[in-house]
Protein backbone atom coordinates (compact mmCIF):
# COMPACT_ATOMS: atom_id res chain seq x y z
CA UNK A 1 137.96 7.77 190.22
CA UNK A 2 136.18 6.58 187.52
CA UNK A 3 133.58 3.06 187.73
CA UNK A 4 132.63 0.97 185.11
CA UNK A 5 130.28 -2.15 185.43
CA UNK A 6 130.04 -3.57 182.27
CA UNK A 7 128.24 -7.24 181.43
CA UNK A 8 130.18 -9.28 179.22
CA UNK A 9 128.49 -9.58 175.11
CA UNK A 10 129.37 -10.73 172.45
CA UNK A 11 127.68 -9.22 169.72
CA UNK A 12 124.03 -9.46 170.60
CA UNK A 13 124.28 -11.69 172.99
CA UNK A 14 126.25 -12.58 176.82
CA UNK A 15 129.14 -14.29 176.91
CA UNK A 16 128.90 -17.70 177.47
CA UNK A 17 132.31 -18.56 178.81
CA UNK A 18 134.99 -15.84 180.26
CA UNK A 19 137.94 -17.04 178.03
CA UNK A 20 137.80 -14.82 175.84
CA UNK A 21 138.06 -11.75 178.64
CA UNK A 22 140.56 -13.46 180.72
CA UNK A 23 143.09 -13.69 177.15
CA UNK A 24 142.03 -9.56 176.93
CA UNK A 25 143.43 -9.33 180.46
CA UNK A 26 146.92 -11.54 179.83
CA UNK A 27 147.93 -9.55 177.16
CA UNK A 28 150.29 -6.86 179.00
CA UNK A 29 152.22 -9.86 180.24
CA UNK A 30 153.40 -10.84 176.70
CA UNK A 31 156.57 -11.00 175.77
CA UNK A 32 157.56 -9.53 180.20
CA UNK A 33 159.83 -12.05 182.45
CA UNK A 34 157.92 -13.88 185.06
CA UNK A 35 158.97 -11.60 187.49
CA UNK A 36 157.89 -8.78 185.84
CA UNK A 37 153.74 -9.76 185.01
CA UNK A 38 150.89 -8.66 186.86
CA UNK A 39 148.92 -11.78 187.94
CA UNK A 40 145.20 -12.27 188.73
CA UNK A 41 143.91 -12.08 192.22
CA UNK A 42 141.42 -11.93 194.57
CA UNK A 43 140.39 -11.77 198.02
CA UNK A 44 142.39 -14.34 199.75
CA UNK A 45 145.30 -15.42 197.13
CA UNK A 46 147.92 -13.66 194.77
CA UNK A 47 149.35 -15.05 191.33
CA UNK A 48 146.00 -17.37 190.41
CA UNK A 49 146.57 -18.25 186.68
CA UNK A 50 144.31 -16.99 184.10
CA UNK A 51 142.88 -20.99 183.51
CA UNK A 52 141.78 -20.95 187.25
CA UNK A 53 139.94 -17.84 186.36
CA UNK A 54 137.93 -19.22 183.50
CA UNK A 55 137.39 -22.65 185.09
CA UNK A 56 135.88 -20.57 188.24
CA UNK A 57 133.76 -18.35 186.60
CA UNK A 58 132.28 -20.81 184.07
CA UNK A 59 132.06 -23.33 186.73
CA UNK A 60 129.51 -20.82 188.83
CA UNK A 61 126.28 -20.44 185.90
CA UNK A 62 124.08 -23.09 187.23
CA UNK A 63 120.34 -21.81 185.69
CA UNK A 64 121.44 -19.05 184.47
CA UNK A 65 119.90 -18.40 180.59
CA UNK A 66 122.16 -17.78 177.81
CA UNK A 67 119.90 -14.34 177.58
CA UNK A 68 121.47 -13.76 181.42
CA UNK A 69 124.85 -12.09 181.85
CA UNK A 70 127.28 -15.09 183.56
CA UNK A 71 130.19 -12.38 184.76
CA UNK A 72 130.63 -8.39 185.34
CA UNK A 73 133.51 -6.49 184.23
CA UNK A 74 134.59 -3.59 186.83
CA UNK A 75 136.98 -1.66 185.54
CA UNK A 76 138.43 1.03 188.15
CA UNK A 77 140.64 4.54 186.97
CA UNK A 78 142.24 6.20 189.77
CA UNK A 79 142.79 9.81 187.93
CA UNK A 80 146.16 10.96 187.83
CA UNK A 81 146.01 12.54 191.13
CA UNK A 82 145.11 9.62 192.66
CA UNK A 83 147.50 7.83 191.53
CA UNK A 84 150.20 10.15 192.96
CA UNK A 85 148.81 9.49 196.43
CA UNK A 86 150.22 5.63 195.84
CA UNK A 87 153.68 4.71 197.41
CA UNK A 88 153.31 1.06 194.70
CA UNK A 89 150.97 0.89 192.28
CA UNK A 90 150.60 -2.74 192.19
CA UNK A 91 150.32 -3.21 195.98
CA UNK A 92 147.99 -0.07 197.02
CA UNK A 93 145.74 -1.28 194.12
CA UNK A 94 145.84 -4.52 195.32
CA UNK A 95 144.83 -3.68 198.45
CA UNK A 96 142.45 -0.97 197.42
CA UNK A 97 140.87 -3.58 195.47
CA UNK A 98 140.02 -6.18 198.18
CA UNK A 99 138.51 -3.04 200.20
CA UNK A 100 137.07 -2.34 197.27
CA UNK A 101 134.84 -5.22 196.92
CA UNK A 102 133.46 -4.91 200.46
CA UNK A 103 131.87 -1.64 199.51
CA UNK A 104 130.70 -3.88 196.59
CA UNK A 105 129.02 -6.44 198.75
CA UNK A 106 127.66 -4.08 200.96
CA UNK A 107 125.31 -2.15 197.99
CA UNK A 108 123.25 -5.39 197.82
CA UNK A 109 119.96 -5.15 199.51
CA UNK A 110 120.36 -9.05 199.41
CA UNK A 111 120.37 -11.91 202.00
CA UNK A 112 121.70 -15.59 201.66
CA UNK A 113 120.29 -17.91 203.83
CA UNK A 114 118.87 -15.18 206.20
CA UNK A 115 121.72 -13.50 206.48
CA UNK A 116 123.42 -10.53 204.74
CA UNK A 117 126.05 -11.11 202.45
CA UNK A 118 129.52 -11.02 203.10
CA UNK A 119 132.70 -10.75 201.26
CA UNK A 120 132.65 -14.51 201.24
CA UNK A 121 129.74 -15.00 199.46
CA UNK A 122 131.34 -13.51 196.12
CA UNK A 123 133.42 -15.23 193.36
CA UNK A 124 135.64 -12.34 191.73
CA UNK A 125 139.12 -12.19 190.33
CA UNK A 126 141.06 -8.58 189.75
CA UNK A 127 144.20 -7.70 187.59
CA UNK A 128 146.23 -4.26 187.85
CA UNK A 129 147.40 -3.29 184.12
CA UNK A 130 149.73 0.00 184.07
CA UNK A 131 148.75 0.42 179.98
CA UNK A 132 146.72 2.24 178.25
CA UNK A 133 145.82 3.26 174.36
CA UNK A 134 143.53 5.54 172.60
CA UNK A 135 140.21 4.40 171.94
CA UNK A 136 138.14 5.84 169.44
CA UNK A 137 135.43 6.80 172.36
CA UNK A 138 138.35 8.99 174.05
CA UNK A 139 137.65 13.22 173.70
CA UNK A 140 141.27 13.80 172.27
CA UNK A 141 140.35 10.91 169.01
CA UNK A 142 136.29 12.67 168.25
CA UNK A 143 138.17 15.92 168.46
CA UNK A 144 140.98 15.24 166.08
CA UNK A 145 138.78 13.34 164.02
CA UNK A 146 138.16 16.54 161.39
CA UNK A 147 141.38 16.36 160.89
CA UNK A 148 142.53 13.03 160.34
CA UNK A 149 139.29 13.09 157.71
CA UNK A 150 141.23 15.98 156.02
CA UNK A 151 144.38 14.05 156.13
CA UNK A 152 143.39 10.90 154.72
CA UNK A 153 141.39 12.59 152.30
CA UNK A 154 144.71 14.67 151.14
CA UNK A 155 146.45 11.18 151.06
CA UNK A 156 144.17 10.12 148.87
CA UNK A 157 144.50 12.73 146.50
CA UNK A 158 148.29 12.16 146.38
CA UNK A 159 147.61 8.89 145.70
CA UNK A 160 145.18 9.46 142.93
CA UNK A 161 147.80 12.24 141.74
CA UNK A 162 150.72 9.32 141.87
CA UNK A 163 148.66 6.89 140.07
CA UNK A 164 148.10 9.36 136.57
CA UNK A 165 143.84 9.21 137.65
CA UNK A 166 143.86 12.78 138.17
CA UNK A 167 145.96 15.88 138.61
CA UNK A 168 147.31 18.06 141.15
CA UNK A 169 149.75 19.70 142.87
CA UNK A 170 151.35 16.71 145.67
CA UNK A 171 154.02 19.23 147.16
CA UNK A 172 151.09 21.68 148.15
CA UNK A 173 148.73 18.66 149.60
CA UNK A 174 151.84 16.93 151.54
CA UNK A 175 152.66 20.83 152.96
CA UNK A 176 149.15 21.29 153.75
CA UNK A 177 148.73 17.90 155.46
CA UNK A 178 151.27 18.99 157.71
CA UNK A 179 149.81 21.95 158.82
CA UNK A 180 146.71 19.85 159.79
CA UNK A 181 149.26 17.76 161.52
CA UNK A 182 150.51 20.43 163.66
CA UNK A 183 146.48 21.85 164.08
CA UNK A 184 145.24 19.02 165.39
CA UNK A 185 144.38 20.91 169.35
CA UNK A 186 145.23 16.99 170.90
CA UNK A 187 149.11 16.34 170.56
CA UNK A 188 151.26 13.48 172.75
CA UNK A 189 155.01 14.11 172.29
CA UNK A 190 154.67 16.31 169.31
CA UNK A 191 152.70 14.10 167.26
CA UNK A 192 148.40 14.14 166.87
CA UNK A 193 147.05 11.70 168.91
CA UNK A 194 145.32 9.03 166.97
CA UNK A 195 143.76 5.66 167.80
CA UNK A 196 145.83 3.14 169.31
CA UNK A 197 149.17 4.80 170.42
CA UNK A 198 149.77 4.27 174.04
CA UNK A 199 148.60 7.24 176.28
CA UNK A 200 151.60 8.38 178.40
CA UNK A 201 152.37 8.53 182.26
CA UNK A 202 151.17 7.05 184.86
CA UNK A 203 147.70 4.43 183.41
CA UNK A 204 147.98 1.80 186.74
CA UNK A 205 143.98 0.97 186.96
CA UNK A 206 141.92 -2.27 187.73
CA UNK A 207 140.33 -4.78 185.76
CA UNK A 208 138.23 -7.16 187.98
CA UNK A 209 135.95 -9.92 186.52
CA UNK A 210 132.96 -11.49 189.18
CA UNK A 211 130.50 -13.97 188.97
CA UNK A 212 126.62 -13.29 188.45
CA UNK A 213 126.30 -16.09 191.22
CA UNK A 214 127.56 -16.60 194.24
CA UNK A 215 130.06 -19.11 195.56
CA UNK A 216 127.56 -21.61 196.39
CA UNK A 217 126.20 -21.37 193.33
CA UNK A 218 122.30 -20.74 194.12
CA UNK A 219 121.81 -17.21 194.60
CA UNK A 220 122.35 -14.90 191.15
CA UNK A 221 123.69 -11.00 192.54
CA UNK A 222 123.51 -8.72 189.87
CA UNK A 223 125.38 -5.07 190.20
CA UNK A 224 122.93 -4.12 186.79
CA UNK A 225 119.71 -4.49 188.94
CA UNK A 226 117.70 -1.48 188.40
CA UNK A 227 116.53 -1.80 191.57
CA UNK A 228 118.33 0.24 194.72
CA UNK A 229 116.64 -1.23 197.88
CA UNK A 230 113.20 -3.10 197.59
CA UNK A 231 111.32 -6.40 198.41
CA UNK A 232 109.71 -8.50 196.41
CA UNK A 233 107.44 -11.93 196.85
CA UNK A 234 108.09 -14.78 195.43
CA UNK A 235 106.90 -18.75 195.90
CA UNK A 236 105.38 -17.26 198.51
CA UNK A 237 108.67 -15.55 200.66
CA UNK A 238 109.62 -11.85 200.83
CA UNK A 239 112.67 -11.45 198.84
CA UNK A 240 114.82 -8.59 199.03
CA UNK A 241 116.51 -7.52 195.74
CA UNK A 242 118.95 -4.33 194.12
CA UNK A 243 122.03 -2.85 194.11
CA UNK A 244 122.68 0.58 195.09
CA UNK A 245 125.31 2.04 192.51
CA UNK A 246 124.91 4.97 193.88
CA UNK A 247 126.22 3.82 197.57
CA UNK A 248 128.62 1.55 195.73
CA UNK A 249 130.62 4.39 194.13
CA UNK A 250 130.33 6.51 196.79
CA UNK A 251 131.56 4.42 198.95
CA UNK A 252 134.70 3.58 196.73
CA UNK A 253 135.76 7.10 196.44
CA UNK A 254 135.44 7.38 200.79
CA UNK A 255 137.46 4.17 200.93
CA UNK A 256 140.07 5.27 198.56
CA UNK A 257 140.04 9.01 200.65
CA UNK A 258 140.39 6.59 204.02
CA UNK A 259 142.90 4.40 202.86
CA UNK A 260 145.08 7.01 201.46
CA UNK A 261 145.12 10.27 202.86
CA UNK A 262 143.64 11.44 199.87
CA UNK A 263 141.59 15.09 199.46
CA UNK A 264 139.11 14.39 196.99
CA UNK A 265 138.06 17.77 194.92
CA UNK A 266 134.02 18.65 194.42
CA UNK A 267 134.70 18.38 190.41
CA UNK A 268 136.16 14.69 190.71
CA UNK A 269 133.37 12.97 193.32
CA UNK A 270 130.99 11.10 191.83
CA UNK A 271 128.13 13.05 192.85
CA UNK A 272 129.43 16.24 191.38
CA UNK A 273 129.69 14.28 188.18
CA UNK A 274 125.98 12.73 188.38
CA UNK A 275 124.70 16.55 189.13
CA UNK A 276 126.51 17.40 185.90
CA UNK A 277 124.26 15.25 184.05
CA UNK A 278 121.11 15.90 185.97
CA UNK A 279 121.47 19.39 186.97
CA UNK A 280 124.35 21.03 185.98
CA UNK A 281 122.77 24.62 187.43
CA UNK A 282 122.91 22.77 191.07
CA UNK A 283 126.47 21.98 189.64
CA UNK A 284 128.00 25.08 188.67
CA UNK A 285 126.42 26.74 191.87
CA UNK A 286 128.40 24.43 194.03
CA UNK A 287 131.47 24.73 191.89
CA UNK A 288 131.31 28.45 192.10
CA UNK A 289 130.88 28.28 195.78
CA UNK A 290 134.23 26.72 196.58
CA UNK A 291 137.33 28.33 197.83
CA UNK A 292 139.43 29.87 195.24
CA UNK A 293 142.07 27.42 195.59
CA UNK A 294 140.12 24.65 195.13
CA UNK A 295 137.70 26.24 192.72
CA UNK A 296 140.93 26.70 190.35
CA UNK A 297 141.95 23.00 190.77
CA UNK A 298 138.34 21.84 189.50
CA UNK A 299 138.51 23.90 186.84
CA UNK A 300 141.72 22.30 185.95
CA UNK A 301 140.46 19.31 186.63
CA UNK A 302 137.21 19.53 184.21
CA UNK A 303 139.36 20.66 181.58
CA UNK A 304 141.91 17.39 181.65
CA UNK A 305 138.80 15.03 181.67
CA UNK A 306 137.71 16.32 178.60
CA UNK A 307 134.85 18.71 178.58
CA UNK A 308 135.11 21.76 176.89
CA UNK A 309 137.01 24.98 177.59
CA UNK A 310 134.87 27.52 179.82
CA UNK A 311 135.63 31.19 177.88
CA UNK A 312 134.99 34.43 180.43
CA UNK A 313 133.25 32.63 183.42
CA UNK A 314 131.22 34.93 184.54
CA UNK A 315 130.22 35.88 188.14
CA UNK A 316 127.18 35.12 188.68
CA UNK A 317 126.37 31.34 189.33
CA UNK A 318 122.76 31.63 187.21
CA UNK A 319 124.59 33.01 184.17
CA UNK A 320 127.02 30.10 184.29
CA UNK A 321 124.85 27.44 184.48
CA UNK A 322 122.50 29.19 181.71
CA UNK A 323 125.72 29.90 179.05
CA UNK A 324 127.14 26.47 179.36
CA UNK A 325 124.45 24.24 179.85
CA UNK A 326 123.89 23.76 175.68
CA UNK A 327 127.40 23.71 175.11
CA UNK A 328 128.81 21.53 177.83
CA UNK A 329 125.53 18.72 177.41
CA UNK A 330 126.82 17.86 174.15
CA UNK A 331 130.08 16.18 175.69
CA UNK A 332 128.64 14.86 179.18
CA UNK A 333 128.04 11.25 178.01
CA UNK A 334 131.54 10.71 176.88
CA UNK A 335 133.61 13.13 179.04
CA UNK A 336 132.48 12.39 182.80
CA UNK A 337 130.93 9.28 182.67
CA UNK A 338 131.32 7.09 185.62
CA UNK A 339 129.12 3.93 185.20
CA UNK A 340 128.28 2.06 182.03
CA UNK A 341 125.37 0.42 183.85
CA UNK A 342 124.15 4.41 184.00
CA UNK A 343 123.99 7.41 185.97
């Protein structure tokens, strides 16, 4: 499961208004019947149009600074084995989703009005896509990239050749472009995977856009608080402020376990990725110590998410973590990150 909480820029700056997001988020319906588009909802109604969306969320700003983020983006990724778990995509991600944002809610160390927040104090509206493409951030793109640098520069030189600016041999740089072709170590379908092709299988995942304030709109809940769990005073009143990301993703992954019957691996939790990054000795001593069965489905499990191959694994835990902490480092930002807000 992977977690992003992202807040809306443009450029430099926040987005003022959510139009531009909620178009992003239409555009797997064009050109499907009526019957066949995913619409937005949220915790109490289905099929809200994207022009309730916007009108919501930029209705809900009042004193917020054009310096302040206005909406969060959470985008959720069930893996692929996740996914499997799912009788309907669209439906178990639906509901997933509205148990979802209770575990959201509850990694506030906020109160409204004296009283802790509830699911009813949030403005938020979700959308299941089943799409994906290659981004240029994606493992399989930065590690074909040598060779589509190759390529273009070969095609290029053809051109160059075509054009009577230079000379050169075109049959040998078209045969050798192919070879690169079939080099390239990331292939979909028998072709090199390059930015923007659609990724196959199954990509069902979550886009949900919420409100900095809530539905009264008075009291400004931010999911990028720095702050887990602490008090603060102000105008003279103890105020309690943060959100625990921590809890919050924790929490999703239990509720997704809970609601599914699912049997979540050490090398896809969350906290097995966060040790990656800040210890990844404590990490490969508690992947080593798993059963063989399910030490052999994290390893298979690392290696689809993107980080690098692990050549002759040793068997003792100390010379793991010592022989691929340099190499595997270099990749960690990219390859298991879970949170945009930071780990």
């Amino acid at each position: 499961m992977y977690i992003t909480i992202t807040a809306q820029k443009m450029g430099g700056n926040y987005s003022q208004s959510s139009a531009d997001f909620v178009g992003y988020l239409e555009k797997e319906n064009e050109g499907l019947e009526q019957r066949d588009m995913e619409h937005f909802f949220n915790q109490f109604g289905d099929e809200i149009s994207a022009e309730e969306v916007v009108k919501e969320i930029d209705g809900n700003t009042v004193k917020l600074k054009k310096k302040e983020p206005k909406f969060y983006s959470i985008t959720v990724s069930p893996s692929k084995y996740e996914l499997r778990k799912l009788q309907n995509n669209s439906q178990d991600l639906k509901t997933y989703t509205r148990e979802l944002m209770k575990d959201y809610v509850a990694s506030f160390n906020r109160e409204i009005h004296g009283r802790a927040i509830t699911i009813d104090d949030i403005k938020y509206y979700a959308k299941i896509e089943h799409q994906r493409t290659f981004k240029g951030t994606d493992f399989h793109i930065k590690e074909n990239q040598p060779y589509a640098t190759k390529i273009l520069q070969l095609k290029i030189e053809i051109r160059n050749v075509q054009d009577g600016r230079t000379e050169g041999n075109i049959k040998r740089m078209k045969k050798e472009i192919a070879k690169l072709e079939r080099q390239a170590p990331h292939q979909q379908n028998g072709k090199r995977i390059v930015q923007g092709i659609r990724k196959d299988g199954n990509q069902s995942h979550i886009h949900i856009i919420v409100s900095r304030k809530d539905t009264s709109n008075s009291v400004s809940l931010s999911p990028g608080s720095k702050h887990k769990a602490s008090e603060v005073e102000m105008h003279g009143k103890t105020i309690k402020r943060g959100f625990d990301r921590d809890r919050f993703f924790e929490k999703a992954e239990k509720t997704f376990d809970n609601k599914f019957g699912y049997k979540r691996n050490f090398a896809e939790t969350y906290k097995a990725r966060k040790d990656f990054v800040k210890n990844p000795k404590l990490y490969f001593a508690a992947l080593m110590k798993l059963p063989a069965n399910e030490k052999a489905l994290a390893f298979k499990m690392i290696t689809k998410t993107g980080l690098p191959a692990i050549p002759n694994i040793p068997t003792s835990q100390a010379q793991i973590a010592l022989r691929v902490f340099k190499r595997l480092r270099r990749g960690a930002e990219v390859a298991i990150k879970s949170s945009s807000i930071g780990i």
